[in-house]
C-alpha atoms as a PDB file:
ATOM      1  CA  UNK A   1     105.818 120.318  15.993  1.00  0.00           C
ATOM      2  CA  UNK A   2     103.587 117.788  14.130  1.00  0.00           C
ATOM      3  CA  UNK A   3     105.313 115.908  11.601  1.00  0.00           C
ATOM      4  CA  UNK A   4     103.595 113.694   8.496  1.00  0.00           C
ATOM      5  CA  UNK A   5     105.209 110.479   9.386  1.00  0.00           C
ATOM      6  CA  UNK A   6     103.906 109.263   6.182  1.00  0.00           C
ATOM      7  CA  UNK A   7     106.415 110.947   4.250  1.00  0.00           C
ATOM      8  CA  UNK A   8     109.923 110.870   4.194  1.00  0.00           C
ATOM      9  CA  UNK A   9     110.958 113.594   6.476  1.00  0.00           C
ATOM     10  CA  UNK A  10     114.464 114.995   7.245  1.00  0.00           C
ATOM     11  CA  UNK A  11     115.567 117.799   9.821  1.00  0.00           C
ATOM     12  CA  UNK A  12     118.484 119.974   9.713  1.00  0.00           C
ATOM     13  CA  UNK A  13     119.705 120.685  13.550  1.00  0.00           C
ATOM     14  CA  UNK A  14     122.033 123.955  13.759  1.00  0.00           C
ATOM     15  CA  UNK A  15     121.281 124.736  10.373  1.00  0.00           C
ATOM     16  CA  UNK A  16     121.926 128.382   9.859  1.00  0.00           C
ATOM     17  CA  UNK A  17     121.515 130.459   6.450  1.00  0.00           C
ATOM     18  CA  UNK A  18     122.882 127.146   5.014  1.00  0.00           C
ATOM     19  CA  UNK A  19     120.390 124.587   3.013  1.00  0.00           C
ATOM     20  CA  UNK A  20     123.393 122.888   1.307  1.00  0.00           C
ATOM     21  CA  UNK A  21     123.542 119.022   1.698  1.00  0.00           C
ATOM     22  CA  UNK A  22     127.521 118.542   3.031  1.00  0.00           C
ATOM     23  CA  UNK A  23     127.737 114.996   2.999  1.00  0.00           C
ATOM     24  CA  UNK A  24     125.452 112.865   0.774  1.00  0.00           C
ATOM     25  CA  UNK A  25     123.564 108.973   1.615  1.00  0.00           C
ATOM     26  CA  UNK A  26     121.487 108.614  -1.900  1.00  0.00           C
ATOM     27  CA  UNK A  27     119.178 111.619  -2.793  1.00  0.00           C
ATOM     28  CA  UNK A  28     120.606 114.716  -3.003  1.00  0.00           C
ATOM     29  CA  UNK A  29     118.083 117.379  -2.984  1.00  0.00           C
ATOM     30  CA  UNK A  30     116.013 117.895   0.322  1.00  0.00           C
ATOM     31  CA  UNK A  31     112.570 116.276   0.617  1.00  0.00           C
ATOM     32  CA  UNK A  32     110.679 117.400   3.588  1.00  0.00           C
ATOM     33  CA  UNK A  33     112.824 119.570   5.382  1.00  0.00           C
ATOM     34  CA  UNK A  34     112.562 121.008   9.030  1.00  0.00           C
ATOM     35  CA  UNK A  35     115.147 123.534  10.236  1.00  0.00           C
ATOM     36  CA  UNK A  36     116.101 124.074  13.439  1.00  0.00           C
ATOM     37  CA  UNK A  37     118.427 126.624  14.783  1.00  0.00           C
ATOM     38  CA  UNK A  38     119.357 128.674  17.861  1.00  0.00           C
ATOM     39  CA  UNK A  39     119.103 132.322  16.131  1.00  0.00           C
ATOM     40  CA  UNK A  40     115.702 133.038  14.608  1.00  0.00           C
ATOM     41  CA  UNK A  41     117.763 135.587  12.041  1.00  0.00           C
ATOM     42  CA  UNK A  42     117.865 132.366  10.359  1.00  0.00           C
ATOM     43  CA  UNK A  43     114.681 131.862   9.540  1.00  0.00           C
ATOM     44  CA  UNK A  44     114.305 128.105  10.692  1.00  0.00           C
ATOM     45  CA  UNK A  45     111.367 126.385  11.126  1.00  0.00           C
ATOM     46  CA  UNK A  46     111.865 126.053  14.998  1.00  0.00           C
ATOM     47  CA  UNK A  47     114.304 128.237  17.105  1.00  0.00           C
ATOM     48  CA  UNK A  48     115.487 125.652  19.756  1.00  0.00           C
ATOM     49  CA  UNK A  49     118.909 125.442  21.616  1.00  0.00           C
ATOM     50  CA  UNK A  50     120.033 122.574  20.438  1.00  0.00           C
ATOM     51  CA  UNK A  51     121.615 122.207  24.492  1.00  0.00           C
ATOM     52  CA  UNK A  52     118.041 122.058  25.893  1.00  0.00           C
ATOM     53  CA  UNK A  53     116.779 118.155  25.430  1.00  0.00           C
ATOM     54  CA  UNK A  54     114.424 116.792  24.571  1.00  0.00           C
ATOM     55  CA  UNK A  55     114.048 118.573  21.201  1.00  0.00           C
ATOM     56  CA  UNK A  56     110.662 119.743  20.582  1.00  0.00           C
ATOM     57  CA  UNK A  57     109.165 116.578  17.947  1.00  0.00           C
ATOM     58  CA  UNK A  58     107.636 113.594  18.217  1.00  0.00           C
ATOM     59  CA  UNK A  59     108.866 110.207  18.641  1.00  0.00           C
ATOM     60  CA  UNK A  60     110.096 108.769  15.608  1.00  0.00           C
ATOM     61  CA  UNK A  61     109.286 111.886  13.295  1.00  0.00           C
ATOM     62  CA  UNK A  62     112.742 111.393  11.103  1.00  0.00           C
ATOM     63  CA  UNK A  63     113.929 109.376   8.351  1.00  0.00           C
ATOM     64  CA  UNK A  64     117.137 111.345   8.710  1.00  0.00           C
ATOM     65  CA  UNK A  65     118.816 114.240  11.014  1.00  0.00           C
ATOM     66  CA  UNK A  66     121.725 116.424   9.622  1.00  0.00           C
ATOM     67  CA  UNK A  67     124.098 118.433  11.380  1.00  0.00           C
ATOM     68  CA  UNK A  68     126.862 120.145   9.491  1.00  0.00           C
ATOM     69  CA  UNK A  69     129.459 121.648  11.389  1.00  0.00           C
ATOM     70  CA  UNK A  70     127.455 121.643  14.501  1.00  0.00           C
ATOM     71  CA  UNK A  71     127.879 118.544  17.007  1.00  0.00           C
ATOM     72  CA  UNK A  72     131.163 120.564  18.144  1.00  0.00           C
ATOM     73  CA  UNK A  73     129.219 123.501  19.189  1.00  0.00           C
ATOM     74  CA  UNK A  74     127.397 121.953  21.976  1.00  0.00           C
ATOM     75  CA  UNK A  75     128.078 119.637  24.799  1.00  0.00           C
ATOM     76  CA  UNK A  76     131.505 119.904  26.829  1.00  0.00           C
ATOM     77  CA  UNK A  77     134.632 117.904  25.978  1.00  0.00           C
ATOM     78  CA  UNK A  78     134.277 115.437  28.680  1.00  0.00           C
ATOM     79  CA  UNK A  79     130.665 115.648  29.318  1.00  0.00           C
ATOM     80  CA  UNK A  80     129.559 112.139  29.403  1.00  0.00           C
ATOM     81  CA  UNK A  81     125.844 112.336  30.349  1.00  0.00           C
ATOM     82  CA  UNK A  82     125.094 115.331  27.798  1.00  0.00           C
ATOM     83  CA  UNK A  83     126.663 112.928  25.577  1.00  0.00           C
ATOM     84  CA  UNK A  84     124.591 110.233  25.597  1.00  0.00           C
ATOM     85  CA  UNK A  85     121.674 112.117  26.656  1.00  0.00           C
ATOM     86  CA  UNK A  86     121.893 113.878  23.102  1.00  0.00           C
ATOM     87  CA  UNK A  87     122.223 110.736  21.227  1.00  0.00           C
ATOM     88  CA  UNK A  88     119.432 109.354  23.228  1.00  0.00           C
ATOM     89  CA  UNK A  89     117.210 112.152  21.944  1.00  0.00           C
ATOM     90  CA  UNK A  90     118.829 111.870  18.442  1.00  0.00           C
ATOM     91  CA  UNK A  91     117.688 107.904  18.441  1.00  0.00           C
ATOM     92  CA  UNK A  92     114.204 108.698  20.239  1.00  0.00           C
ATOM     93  CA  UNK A  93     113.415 110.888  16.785  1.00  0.00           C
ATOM     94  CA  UNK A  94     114.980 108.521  14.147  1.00  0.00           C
ATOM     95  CA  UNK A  95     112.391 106.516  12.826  1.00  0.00           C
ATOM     96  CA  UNK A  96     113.675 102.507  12.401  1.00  0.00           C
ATOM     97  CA  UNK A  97     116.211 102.538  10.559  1.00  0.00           C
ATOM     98  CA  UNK A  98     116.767 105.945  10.536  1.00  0.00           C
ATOM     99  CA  UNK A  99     120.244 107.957   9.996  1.00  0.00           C
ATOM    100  CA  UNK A 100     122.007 110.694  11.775  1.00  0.00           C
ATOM    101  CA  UNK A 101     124.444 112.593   8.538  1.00  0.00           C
ATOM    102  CA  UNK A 102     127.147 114.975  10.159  1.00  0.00           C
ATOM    103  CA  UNK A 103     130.235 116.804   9.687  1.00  0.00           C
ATOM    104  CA  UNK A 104     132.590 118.609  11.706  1.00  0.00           C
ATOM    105  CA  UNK A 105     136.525 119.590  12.064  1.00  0.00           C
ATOM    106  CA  UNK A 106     138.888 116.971  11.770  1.00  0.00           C
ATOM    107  CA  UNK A 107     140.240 116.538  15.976  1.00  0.00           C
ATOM    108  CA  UNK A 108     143.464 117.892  14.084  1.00  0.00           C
ATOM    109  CA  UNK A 109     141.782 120.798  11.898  1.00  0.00           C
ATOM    110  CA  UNK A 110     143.388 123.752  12.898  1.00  0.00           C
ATOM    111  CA  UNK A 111     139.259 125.312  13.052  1.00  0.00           C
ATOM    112  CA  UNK A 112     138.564 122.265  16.028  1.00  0.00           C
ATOM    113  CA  UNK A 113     140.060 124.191  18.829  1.00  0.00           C
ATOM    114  CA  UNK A 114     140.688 127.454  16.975  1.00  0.00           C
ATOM    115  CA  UNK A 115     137.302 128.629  17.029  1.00  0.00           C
ATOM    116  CA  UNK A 116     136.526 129.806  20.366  1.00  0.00           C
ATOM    117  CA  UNK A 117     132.825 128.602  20.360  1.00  0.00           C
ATOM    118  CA  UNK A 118     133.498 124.981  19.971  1.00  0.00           C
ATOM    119  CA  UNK A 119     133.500 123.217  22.590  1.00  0.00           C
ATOM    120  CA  UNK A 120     133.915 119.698  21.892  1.00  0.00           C
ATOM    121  CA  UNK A 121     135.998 117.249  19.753  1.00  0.00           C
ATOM    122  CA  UNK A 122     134.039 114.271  17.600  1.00  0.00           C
ATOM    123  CA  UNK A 123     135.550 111.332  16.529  1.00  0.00           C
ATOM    124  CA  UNK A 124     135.026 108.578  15.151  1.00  0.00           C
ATOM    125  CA  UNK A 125     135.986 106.560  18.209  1.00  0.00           C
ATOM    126  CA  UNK A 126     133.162 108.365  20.280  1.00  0.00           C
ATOM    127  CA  UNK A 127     131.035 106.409  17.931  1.00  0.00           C
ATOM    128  CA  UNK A 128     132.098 102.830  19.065  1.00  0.00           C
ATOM    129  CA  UNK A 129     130.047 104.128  22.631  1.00  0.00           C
ATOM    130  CA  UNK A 130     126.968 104.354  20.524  1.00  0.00           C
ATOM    131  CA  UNK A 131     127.060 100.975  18.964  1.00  0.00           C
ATOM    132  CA  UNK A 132     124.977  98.129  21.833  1.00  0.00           C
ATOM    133  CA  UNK A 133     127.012  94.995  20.595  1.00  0.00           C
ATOM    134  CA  UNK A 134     130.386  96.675  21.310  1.00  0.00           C
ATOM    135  CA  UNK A 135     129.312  96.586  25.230  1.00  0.00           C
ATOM    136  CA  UNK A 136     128.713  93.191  24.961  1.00  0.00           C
ATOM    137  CA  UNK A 137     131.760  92.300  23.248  1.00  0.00           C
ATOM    138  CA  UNK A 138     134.460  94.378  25.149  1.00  0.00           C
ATOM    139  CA  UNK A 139     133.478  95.121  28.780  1.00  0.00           C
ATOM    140  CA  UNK A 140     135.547  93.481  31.085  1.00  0.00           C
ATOM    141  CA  UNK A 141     138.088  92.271  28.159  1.00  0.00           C
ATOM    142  CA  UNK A 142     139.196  95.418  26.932  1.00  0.00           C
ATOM    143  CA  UNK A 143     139.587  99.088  28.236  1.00  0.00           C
ATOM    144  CA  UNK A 144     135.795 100.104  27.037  1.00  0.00           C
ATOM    145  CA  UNK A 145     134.141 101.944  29.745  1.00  0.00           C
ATOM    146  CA  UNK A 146     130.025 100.583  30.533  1.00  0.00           C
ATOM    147  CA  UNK A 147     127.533 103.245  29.741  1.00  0.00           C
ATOM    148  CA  UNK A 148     125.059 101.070  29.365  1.00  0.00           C
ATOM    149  CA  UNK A 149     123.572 102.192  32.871  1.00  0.00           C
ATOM    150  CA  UNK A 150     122.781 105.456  31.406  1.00  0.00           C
ATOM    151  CA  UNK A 151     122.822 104.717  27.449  1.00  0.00           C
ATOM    152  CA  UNK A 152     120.444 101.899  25.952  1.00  0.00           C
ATOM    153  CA  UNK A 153     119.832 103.572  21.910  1.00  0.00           C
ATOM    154  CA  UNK A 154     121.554 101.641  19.317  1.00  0.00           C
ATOM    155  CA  UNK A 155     123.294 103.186  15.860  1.00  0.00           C
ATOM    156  CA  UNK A 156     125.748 101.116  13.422  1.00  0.00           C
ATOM    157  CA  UNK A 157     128.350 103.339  11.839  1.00  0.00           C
ATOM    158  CA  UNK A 158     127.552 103.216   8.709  1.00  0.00           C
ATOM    159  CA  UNK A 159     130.311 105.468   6.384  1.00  0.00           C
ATOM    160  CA  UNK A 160     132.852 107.694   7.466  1.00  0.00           C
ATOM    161  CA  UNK A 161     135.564 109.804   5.121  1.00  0.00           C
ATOM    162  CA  UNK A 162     138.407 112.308   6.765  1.00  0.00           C
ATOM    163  CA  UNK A 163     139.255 114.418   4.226  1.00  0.00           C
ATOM    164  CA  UNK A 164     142.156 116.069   5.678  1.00  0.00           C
ATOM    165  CA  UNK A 165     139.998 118.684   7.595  1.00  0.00           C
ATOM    166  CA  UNK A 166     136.783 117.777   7.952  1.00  0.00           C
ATOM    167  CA  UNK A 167     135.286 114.197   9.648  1.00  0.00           C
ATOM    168  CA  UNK A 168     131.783 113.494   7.822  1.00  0.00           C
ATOM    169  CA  UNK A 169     129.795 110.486   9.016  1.00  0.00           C
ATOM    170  CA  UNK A 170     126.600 108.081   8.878  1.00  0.00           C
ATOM    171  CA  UNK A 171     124.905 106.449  11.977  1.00  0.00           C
ATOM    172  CA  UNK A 172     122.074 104.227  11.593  1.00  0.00           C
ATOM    173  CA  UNK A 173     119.387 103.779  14.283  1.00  0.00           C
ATOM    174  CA  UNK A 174     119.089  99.981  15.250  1.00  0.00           C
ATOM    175  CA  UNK A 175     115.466  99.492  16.537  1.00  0.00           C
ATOM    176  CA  UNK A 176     114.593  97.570  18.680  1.00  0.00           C
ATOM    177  CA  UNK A 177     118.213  98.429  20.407  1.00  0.00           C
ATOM    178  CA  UNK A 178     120.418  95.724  20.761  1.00  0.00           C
ATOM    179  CA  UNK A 179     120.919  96.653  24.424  1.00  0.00           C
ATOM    180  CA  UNK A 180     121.726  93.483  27.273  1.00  0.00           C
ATOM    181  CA  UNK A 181     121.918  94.718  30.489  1.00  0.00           C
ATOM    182  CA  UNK A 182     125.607  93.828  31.982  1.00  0.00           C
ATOM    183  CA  UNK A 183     123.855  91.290  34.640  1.00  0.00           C
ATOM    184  CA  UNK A 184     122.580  89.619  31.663  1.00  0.00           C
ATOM    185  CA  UNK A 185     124.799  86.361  30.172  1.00  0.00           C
ATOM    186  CA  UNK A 186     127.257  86.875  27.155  1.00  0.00           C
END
């Protein structure tokens, strides 16, 4: 799908029937919106499984991607390389300085496990993976597994709440990444 890159463009993964802005980052109506959602009953602007990567859009098409309730849908608890895979894809669409706006069920919401199609917990800590200078910082002095042979995007976390049920959240795309290769000095 061709997108204006002129404009300030946002897309809506796993949208559904819902057009509702969950969690807010300064404007609060849509601008230019793309849907995109599994089940064409929906009506979105492109049907696309949001497990099948890359999603179909240009490089750096987004000012912002939303996902409301649907990052626990896809990908398996424990699924490393889907993982960062997806977040790779999500980063290859964000324009600089771009942001990824989600929600899902608190890991202690009794909806996380409770609803037999989710399949997947997100946390804030699975965020710390996403952020280069962490690598840099804590491999080899702390517990922090290296990804960085199969993960080289970049996001800050930028705002997170827990509201008792729900975790909502703000990544920003870093570009250029902050990457440095683990051969490379500290």
């Amino acid at each position: 799908m061709k997108i204006d890159k002129s404009k300030h463009n946002e897309l809506l993964i796993g949208a559904g029937s819902s057009r509702i802005k969950k969690v807010h980052c300064g404007n609060y109506q849509w601008e230019n919106l793309t849907t995109l959602d599994i089940n064409p009953d929906h009506k979105p602007d492109v049907v696309h499984d949001l497990e099948e990567l890359p999603l179909p859009f240009e490089d750096e098409s987004f000012d912002e991607i939303l996902a409301f309730e649907v990052l626990e849908h896809i990908g398996k608890l424990g699924d490393y390389k889907f993982f960062f895979n997806q977040w790779t894809d999500f980063y290859r669409l964000l324009k600089p300085n771009g942001i990824f706006v989600g929600s899902c069920p608190l890991w202690n919401n009794i909806w996380c496990f409770g609803d037999p199609s989710h399949s997947r917990v997100i946390q804030k800590e699975n965020f710390h993976f996403l952020c280069q200078p962490n690598y840099t910082n804590e491999v080899g002095r702390t517990a922090m597994s290296d990804f960085r042979y199969i993960y080289k995007s970049d996001f800050n976390l930028t705002y997170y709440k827990e509201n008792g049920t729900t975790f909502q959240f703000i990544l920003q795309a870093i570009k250029p990444s902050r990457y440095v290769p683990l051969s490379e000095p500290k």
